[in-house]
C-alpha atoms as a PDB file:
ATOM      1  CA  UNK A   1       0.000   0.000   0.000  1.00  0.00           C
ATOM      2  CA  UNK A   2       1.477   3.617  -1.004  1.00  0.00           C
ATOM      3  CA  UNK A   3       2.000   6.497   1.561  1.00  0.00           C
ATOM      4  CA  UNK A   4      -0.800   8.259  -0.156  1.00  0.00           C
ATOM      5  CA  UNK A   5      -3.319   5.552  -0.041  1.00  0.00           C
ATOM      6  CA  UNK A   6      -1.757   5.161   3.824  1.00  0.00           C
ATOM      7  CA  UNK A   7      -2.440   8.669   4.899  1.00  0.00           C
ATOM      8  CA  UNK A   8      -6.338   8.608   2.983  1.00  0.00           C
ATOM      9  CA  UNK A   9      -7.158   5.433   4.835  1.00  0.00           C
ATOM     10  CA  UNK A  10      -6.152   6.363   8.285  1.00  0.00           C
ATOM     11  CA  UNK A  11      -7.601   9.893   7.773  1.00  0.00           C
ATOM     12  CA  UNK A  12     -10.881   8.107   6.891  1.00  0.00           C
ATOM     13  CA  UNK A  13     -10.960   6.036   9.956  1.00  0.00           C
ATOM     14  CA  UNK A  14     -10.143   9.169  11.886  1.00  0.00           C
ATOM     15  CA  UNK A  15     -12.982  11.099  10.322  1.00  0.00           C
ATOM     16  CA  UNK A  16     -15.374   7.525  11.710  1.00  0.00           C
ATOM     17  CA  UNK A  17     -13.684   8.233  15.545  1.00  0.00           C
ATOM     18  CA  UNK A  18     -14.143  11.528  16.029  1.00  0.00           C
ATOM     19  CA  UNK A  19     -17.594  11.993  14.291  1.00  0.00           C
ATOM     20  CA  UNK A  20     -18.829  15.275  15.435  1.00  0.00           C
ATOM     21  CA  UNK A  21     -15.917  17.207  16.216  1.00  0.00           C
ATOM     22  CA  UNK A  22     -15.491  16.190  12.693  1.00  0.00           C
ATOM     23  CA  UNK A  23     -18.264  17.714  11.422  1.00  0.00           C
ATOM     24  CA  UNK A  24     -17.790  21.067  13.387  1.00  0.00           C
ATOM     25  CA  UNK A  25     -14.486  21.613  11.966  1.00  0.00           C
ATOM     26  CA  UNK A  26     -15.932  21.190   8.169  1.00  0.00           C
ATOM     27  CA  UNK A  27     -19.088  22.985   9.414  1.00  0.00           C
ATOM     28  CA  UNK A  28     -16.978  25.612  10.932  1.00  0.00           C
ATOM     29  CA  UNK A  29     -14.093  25.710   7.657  1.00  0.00           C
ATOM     30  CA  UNK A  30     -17.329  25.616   5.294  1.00  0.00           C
ATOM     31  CA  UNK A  31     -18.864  28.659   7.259  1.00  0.00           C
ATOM     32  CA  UNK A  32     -15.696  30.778   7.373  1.00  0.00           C
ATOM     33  CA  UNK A  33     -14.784  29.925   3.514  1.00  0.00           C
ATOM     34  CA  UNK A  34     -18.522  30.837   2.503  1.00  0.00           C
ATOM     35  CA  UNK A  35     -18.626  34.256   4.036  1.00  0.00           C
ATOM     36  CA  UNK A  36     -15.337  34.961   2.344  1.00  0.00           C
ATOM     37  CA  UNK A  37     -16.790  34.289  -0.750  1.00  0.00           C
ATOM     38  CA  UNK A  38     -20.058  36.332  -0.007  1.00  0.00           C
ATOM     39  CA  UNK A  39     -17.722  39.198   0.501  1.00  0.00           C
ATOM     40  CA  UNK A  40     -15.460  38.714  -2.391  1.00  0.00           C
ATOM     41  CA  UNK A  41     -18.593  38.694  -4.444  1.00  0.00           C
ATOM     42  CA  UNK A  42     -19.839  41.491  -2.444  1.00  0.00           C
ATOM     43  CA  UNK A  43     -16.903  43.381  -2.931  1.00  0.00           C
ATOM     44  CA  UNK A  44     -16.893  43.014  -7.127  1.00  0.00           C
ATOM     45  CA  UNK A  45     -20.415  44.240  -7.204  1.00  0.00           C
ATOM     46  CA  UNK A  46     -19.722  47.180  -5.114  1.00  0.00           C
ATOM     47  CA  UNK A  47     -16.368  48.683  -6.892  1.00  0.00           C
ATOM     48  CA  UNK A  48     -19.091  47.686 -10.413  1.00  0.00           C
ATOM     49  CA  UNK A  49     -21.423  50.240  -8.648  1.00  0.00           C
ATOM     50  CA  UNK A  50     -18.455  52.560  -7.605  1.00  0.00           C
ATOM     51  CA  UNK A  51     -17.189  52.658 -10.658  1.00  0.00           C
ATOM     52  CA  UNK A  52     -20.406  53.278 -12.739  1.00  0.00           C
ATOM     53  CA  UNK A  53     -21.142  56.027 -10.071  1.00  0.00           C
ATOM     54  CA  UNK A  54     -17.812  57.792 -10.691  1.00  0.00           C
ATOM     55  CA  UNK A  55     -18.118  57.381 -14.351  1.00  0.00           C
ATOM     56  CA  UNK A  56     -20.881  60.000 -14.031  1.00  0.00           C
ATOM     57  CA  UNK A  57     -19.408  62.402 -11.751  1.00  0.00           C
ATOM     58  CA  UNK A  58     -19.350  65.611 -13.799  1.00  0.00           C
ATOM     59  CA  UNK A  59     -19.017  68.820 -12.733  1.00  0.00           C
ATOM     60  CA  UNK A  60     -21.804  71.823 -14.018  1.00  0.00           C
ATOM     61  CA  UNK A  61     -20.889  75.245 -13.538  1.00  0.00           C
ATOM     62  CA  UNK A  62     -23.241  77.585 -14.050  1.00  0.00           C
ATOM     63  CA  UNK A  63     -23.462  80.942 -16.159  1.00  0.00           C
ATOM     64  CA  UNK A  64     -24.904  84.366 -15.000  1.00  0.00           C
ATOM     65  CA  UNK A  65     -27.390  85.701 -17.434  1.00  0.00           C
ATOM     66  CA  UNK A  66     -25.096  88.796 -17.777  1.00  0.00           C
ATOM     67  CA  UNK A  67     -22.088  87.624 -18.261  1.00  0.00           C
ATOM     68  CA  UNK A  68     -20.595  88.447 -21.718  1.00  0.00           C
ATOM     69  CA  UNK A  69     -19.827  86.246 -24.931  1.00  0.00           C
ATOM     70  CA  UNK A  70     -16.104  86.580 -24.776  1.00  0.00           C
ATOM     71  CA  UNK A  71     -16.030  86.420 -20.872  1.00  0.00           C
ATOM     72  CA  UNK A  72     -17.981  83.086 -20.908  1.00  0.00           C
ATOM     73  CA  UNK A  73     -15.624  81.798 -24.000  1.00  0.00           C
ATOM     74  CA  UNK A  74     -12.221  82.773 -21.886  1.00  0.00           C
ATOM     75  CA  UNK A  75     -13.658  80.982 -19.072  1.00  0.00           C
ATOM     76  CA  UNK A  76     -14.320  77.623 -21.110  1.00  0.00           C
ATOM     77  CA  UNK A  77     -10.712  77.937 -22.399  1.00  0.00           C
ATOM     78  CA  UNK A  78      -9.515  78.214 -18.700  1.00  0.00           C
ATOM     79  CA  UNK A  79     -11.678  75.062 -17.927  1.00  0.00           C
ATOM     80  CA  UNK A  80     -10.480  72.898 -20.748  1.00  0.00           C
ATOM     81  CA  UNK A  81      -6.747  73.198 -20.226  1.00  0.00           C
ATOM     82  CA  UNK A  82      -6.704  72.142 -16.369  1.00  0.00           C
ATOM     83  CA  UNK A  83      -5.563  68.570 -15.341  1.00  0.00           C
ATOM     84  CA  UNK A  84      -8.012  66.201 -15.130  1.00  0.00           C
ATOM     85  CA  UNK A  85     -10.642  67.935 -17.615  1.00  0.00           C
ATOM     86  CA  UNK A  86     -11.543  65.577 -20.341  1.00  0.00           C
ATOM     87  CA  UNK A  87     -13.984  67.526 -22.373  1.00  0.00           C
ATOM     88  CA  UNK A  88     -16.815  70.657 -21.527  1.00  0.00           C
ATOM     89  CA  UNK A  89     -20.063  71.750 -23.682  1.00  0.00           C
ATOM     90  CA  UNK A  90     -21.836  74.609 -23.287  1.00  0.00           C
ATOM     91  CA  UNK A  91     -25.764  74.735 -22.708  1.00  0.00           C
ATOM     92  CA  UNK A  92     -27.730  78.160 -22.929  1.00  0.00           C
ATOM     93  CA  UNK A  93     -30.881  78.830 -21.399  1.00  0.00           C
ATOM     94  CA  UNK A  94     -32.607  77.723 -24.124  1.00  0.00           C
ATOM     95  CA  UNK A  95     -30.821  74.610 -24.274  1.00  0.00           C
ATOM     96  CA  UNK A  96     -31.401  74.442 -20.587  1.00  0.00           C
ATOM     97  CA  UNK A  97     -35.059  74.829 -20.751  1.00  0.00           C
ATOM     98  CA  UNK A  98     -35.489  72.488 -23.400  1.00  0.00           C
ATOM     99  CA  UNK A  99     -33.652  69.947 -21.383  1.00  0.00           C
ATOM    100  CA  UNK A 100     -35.845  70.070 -18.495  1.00  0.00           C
ATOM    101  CA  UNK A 101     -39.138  70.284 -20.462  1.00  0.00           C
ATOM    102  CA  UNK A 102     -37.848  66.979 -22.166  1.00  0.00           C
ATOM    103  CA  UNK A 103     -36.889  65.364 -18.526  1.00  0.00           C
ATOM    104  CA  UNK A 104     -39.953  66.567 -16.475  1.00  0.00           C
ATOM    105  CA  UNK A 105     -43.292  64.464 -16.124  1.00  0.00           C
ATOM    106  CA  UNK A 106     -45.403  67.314 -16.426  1.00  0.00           C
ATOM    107  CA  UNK A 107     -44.733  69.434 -19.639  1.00  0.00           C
ATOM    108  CA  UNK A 108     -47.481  71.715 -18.253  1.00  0.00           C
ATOM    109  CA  UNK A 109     -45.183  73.214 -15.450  1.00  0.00           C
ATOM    110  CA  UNK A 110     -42.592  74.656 -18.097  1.00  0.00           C
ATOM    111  CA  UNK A 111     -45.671  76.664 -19.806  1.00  0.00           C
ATOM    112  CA  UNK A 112     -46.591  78.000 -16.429  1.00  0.00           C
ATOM    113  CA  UNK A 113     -42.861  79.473 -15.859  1.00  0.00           C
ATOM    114  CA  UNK A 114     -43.770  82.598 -16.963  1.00  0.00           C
ATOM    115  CA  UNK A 115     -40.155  82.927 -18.961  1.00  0.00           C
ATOM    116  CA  UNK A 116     -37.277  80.894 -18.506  1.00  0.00           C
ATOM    117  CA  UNK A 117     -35.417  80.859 -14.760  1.00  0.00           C
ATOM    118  CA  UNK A 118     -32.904  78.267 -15.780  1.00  0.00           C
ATOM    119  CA  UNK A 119     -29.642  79.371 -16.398  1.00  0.00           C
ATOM    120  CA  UNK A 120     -27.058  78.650 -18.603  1.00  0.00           C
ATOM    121  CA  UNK A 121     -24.041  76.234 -17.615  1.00  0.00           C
ATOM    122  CA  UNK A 122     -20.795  75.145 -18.819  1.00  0.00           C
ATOM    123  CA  UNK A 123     -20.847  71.148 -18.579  1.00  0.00           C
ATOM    124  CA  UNK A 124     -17.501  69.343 -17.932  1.00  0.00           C
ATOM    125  CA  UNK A 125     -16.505  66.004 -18.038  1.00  0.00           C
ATOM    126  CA  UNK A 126     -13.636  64.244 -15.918  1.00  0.00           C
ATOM    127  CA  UNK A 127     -10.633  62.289 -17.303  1.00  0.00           C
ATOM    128  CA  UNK A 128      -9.998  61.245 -13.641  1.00  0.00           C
ATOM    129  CA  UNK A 129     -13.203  61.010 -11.205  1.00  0.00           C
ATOM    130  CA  UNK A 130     -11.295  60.930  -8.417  1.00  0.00           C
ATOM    131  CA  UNK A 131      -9.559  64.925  -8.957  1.00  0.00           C
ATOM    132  CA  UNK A 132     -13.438  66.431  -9.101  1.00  0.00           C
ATOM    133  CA  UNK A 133     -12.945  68.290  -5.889  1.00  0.00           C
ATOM    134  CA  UNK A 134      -9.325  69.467  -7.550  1.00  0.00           C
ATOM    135  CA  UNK A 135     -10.550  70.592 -10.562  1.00  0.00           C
ATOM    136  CA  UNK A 136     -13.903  72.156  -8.751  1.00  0.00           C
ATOM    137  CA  UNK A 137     -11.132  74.424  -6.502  1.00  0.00           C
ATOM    138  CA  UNK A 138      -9.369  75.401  -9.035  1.00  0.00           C
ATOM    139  CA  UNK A 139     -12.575  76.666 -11.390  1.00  0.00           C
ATOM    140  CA  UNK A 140     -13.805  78.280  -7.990  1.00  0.00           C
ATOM    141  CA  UNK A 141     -10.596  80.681  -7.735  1.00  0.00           C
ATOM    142  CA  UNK A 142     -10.812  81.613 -10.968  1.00  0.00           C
ATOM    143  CA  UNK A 143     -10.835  85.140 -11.812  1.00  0.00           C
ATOM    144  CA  UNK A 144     -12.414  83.954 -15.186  1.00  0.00           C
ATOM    145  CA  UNK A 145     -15.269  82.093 -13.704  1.00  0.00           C
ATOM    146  CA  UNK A 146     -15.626  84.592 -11.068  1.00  0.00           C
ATOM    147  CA  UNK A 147     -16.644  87.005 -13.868  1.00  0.00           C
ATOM    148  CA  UNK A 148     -19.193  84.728 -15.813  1.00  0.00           C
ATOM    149  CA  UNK A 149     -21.006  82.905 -12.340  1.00  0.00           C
ATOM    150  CA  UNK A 150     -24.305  82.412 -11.782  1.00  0.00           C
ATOM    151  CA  UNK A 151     -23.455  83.359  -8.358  1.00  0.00           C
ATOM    152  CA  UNK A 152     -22.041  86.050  -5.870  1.00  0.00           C
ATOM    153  CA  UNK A 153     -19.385  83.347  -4.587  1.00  0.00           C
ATOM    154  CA  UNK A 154     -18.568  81.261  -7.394  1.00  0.00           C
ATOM    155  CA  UNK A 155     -18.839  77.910  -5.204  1.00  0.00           C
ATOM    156  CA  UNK A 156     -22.087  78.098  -4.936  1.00  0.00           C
ATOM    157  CA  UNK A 157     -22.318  77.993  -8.724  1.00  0.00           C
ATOM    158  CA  UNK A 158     -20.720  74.098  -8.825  1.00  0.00           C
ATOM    159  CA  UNK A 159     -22.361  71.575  -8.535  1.00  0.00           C
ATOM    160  CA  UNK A 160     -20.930  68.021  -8.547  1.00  0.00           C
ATOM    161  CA  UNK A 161     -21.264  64.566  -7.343  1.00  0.00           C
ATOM    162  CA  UNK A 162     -18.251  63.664  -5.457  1.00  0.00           C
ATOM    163  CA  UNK A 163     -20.415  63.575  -1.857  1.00  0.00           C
ATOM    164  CA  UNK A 164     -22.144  60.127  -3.577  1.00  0.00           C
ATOM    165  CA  UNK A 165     -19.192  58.826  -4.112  1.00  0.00           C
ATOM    166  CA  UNK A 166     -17.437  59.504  -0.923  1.00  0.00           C
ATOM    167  CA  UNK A 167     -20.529  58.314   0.727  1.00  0.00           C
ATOM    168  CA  UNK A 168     -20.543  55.015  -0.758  1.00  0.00           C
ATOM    169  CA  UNK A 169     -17.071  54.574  -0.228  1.00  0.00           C
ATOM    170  CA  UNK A 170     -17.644  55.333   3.801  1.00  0.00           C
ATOM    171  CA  UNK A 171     -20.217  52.516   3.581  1.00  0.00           C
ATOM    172  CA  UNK A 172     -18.369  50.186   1.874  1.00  0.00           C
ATOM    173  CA  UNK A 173     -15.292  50.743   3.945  1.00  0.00           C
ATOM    174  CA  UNK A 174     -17.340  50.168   7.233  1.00  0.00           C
ATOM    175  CA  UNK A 175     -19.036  46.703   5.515  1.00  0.00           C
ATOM    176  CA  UNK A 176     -15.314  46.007   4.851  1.00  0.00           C
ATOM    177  CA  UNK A 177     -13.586  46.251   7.983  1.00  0.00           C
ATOM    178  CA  UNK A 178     -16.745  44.292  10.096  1.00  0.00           C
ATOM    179  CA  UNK A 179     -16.358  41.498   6.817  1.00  0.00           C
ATOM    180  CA  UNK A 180     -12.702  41.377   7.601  1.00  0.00           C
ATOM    181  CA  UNK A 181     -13.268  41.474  11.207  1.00  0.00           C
ATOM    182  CA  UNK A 182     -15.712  38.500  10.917  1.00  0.00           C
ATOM    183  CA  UNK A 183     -13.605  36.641   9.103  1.00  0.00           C
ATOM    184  CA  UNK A 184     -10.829  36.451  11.301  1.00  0.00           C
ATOM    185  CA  UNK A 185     -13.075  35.045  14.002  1.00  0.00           C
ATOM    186  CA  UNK A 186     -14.414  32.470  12.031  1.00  0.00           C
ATOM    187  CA  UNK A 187     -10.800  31.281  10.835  1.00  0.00           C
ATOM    188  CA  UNK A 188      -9.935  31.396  14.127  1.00  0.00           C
ATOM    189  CA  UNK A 189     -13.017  29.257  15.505  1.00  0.00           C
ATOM    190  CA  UNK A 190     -11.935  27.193  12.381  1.00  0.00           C
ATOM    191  CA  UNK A 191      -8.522  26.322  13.531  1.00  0.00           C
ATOM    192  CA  UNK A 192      -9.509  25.620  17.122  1.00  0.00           C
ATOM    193  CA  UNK A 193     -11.805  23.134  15.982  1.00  0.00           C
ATOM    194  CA  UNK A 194      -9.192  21.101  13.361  1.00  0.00           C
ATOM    195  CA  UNK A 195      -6.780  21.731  16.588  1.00  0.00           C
ATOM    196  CA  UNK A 196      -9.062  19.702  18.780  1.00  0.00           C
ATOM    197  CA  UNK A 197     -10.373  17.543  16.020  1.00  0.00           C
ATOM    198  CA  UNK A 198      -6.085  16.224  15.637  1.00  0.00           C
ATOM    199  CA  UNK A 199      -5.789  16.023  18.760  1.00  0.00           C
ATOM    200  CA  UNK A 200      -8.563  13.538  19.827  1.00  0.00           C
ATOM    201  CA  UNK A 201      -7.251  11.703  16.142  1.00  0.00           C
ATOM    202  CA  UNK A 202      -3.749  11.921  17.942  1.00  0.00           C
ATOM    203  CA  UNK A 203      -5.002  10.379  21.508  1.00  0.00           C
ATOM    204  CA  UNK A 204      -6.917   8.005  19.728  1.00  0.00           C
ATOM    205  CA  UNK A 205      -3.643   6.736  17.960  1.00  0.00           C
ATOM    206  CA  UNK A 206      -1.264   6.817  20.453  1.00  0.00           C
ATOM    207  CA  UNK A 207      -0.320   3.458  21.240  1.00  0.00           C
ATOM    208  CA  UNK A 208      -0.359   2.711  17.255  1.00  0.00           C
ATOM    209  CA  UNK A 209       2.357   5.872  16.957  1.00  0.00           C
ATOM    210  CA  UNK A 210       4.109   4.224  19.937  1.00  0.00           C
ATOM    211  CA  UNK A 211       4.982   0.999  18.143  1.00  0.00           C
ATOM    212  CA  UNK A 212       5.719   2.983  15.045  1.00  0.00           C
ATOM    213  CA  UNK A 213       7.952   5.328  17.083  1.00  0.00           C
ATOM    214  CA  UNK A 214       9.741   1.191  17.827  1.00  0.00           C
ATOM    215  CA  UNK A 215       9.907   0.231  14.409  1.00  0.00           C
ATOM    216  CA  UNK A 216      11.913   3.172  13.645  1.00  0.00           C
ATOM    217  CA  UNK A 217       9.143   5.218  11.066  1.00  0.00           C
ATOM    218  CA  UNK A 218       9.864   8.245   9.902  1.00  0.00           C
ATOM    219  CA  UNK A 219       8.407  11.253  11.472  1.00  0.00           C
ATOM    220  CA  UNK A 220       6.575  12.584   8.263  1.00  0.00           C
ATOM    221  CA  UNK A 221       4.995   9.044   8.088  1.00  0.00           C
ATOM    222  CA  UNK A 222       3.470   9.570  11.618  1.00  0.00           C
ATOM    223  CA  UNK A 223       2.501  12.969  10.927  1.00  0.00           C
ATOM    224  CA  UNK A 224       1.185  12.310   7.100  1.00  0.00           C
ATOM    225  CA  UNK A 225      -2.560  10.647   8.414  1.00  0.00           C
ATOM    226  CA  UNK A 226      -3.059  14.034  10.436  1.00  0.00           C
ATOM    227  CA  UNK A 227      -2.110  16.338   7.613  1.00  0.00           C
ATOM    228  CA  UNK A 228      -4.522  14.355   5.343  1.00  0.00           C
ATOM    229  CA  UNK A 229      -7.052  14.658   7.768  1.00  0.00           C
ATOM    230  CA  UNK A 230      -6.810  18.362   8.286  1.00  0.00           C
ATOM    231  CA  UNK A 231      -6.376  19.001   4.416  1.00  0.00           C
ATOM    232  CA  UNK A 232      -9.945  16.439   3.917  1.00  0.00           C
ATOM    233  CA  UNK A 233     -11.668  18.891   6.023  1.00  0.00           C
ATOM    234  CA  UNK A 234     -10.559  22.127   4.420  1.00  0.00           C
ATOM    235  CA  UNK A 235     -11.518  20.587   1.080  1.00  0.00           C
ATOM    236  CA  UNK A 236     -14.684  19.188   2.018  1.00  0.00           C
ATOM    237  CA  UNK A 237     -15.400  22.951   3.535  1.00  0.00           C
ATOM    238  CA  UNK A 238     -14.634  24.606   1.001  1.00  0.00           C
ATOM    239  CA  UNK A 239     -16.167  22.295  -1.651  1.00  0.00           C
ATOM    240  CA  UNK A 240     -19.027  22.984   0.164  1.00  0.00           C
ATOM    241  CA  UNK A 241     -19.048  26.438  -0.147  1.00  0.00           C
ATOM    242  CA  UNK A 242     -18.266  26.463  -3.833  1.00  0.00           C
ATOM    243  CA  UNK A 243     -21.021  24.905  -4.206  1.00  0.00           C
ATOM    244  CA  UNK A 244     -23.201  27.037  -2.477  1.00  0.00           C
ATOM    245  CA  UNK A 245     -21.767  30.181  -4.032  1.00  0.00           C
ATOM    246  CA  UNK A 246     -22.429  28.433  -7.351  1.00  0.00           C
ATOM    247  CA  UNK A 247     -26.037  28.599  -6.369  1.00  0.00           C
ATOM    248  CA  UNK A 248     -25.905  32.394  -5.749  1.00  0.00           C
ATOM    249  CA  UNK A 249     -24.298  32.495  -9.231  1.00  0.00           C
ATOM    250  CA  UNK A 250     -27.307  31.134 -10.648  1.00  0.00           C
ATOM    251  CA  UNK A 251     -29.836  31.607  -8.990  1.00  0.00           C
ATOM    252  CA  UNK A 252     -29.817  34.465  -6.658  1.00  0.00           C
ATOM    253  CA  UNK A 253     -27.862  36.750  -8.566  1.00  0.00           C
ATOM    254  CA  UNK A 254     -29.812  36.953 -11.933  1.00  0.00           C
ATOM    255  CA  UNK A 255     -32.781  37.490  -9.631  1.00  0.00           C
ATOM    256  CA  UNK A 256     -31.215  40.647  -7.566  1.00  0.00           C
ATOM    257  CA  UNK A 257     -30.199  42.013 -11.603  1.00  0.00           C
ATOM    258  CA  UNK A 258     -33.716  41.692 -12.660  1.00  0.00           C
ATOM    259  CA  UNK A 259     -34.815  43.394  -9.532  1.00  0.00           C
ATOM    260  CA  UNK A 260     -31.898  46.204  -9.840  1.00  0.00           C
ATOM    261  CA  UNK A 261     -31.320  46.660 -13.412  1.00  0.00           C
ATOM    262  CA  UNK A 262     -30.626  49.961 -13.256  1.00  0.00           C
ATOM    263  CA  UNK A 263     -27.250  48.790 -10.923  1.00  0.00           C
ATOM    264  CA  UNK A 264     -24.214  47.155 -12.588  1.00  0.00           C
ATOM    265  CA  UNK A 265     -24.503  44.169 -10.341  1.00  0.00           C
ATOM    266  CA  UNK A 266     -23.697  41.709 -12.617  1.00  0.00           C
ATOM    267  CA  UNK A 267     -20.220  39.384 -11.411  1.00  0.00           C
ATOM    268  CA  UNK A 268     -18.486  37.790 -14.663  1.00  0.00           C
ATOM    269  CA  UNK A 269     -17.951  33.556 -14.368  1.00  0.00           C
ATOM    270  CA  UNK A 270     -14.117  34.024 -14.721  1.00  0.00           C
ATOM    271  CA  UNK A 271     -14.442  36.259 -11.379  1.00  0.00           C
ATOM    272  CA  UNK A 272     -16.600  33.012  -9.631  1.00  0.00           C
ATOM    273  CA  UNK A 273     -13.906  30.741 -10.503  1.00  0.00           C
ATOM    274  CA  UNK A 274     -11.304  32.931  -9.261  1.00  0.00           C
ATOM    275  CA  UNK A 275     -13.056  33.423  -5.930  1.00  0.00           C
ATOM    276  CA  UNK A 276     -13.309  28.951  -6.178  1.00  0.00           C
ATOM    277  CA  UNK A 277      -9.706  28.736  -6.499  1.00  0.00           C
ATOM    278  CA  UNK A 278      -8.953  31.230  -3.554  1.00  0.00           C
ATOM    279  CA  UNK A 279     -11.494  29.666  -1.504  1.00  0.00           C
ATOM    280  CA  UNK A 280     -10.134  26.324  -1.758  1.00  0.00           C
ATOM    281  CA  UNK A 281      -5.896  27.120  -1.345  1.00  0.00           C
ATOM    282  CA  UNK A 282      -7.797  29.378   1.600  1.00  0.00           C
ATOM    283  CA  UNK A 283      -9.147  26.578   2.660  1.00  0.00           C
ATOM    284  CA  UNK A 284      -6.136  23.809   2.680  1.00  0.00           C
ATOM    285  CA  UNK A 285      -3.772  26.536   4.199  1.00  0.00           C
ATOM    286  CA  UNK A 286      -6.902  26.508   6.875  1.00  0.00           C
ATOM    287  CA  UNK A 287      -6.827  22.692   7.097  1.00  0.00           C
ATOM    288  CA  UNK A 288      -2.816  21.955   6.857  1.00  0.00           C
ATOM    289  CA  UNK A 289      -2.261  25.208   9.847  1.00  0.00           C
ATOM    290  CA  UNK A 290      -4.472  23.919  12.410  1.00  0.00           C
ATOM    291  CA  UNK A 291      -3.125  20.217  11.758  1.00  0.00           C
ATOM    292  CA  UNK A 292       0.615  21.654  12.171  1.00  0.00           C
ATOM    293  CA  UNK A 293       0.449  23.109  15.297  1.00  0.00           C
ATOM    294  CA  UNK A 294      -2.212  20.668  16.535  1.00  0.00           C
ATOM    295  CA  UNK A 295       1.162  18.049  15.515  1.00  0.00           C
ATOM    296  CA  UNK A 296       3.529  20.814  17.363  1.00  0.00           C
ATOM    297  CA  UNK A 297       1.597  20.539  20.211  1.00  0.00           C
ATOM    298  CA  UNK A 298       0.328  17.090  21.046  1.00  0.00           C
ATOM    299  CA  UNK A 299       2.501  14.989  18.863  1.00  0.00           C
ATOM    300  CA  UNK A 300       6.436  15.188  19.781  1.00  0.00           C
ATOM    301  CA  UNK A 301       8.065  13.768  16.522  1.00  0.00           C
END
C-alpha cells in the first residue's frame, strides 16, 4: 500500500472516531470559507457600482445671465486646459429649458414658468473622477469664472457629485472592515476546531504511533494521516461552499439584476472561478495550519 493511499485510509478512519468534532471543523471551515466568498462577491459588485457612479461624476458650472460672450468663451478655455478635464459643452438657457421640459413628467409646469429661470451652464466632463474636488477648486478661484457665475461666490455655482461617491465609499469601507473582522473570528473558531479535532485523532492513535515510534518510522509518516485529515476537512469545507456560491451564481444573482437593473450588479464567471480557487488554497492553508500546530503541540516527533 502507497503512503498516499496510507495517509487517505487512516484519515478516513479518523474522520469515523471523532464523528462530530469532525463535522464542526468542516461545518466551521465551510462557514468561514462561505462568508469569504459572499464578501469577495460582495466586494466586485460594489467597486461595479463605484465605478459606474464615478463614471458620471461631472461637474456643471453655471453661467450668469449677464455675463458676456467673450467672458464666458475665456472661461471655457480656462476650464479645458486644467488637469483632469476631459472635455466641456456649453448649454444656454434655451438649451437648458429644453432639457428640463424633455426630462420633467409634467410638460405643463414649463408653460406656467412665466419665462425661462434656468440658467445657462458650462458642462464638464472628468478624465480622472477621483480629482473632481481638484478641478472644482481650481474653477472656484478663478478670476475667469468669477466674472461669468451664476453666483455672488462662485462655489455656490458648482455643482458636482463627489459627496455620492465619498458616501458610498464610507459605507463600503465600514461593511469592509466588520467582513474582515468577521472573518478572522471564524478562521480562528476554524482552527480551534481542526486543533481539537487532531488532537482527539492523535489520543486516539497513540499506542499505534508508539509501536511505530519502535519500528523506527519516519516522522513525516506519523505525521502524514493528520495532515490528510486536516487538508480532507478544508476541502470538504470549502467544496461545500463552492457549491453554495455556485447557487448564488445562478440563482440568486440573476434574480437581484432583474430586480436592480438599473445597478451594474452583474459578477463575470471568470471572477466566480477565481473566488473557487482562492477559496479552496484558503481553505487547505486553513486545514494543513491547524493540523501543524495541533502536531507541534500534542505529537512530539
Amino acid at each position: 500500500m502507497s503512503s498516499f493511499a496510507y495517509f487517505l485510509k487512516q484519515s478516513l478512519q479518523g474522520f469515523a472516531r471523532n464523528l462530530s468534532t469532525t463535522l464542526g471543523s468542516i461545518i466551521t471551515i465551510f462557514l468561514s470559507l462561505l462568508i469569504i466568498g459572499v464578501f469577495i462577491v460582495g466586494a466586485a459588485v460594489i467597486e461595479n457600482v463605484v465605478k459606474s457612479v464615478e463614471n458620471e461624476v461631472s461637474i456643471t458650472a453655471y453661467i450668469s445671465d449677464d455675463a458676456k460672450d467673450s467672458d464666458i468663451k475665456r472661461a471655457q478655455e480656462y476650464i479645458q486646459g486644467l488637469d483632469g478635464v476631459a472635455s466641456i459643452s456649453f448649454t444656454s438657457k434655451d438649451d437648458a429649458l429644453e432639457n428640463f421640459r424633455n426630462m420633467s413628467s409634467n410638460a405643463d409646469i414649463v408653460d406656467e414658468l412665466g419665462g425661462n429661470p434656468l440658467p445657462a451652464s458650462i458642462n464638464i466632463e472628468l478624465s480622472d473622477p477621483q480629482m473632481v474636488q481638484q478641478v472644482a477648486g481650481q474653477i472656484e478661484s478663478s478670476s475667469q469664472f468669477a466674472a461669468v457665475a451664476d453666483e455672488d461666490n462662485p462655489a455656490d455655482s458648482l455643482k458636482y457629485g463627489q459627496r455620492t461617491v465619498e458616501r458610498l465609499f464610507s459605507v463600503t469601507n465600514y461593511v469592509r472592515y466588520i467582513g474582515i473582522a468577521l472573518i478572522v473570528l471564524l478562521v480562528f473558531i476554524a482552527l480551534v476546531f481542526i486543533n481539537n479535532t487532531i488532537r482527539l485523532a492523535i489520543m486516539a492513535r497513540r499506542k499505534e504511533i508508539a509501536i511505530m515510534r519502535l519500528v523506527g518510522a519516519s516522522n513525516g509518516f506519523i505525521r502524514g494521516p493528520f495532515l490528510m485529515e486536516g487538508a480532507l476537512h478544508a476541502v470538504i469545507g470549502a467544496i461545500l461552499a463552492i457549491i453554495s456560491l455556485e447557487l448564488l451564481h445562478r440563482f440568486a444573482l440573476p434574480q437581484l439584476q432583474g430586480s436592480l437593473a438599473f445597478l451594474p450588479i452583474e459578477v463575470s464567471g471568470t471572477t466566480f472561478l477565481a473566488i473557487y480557487g482562492i477559496l479552496l488554497l484558503a481553505g487547505l492553508i486553513i486545514g494543513l495550519t491547524g493540523s501543524a500546530f495541533a502536531m507541534r503541540r500534542y505529537l512530539k516527533v
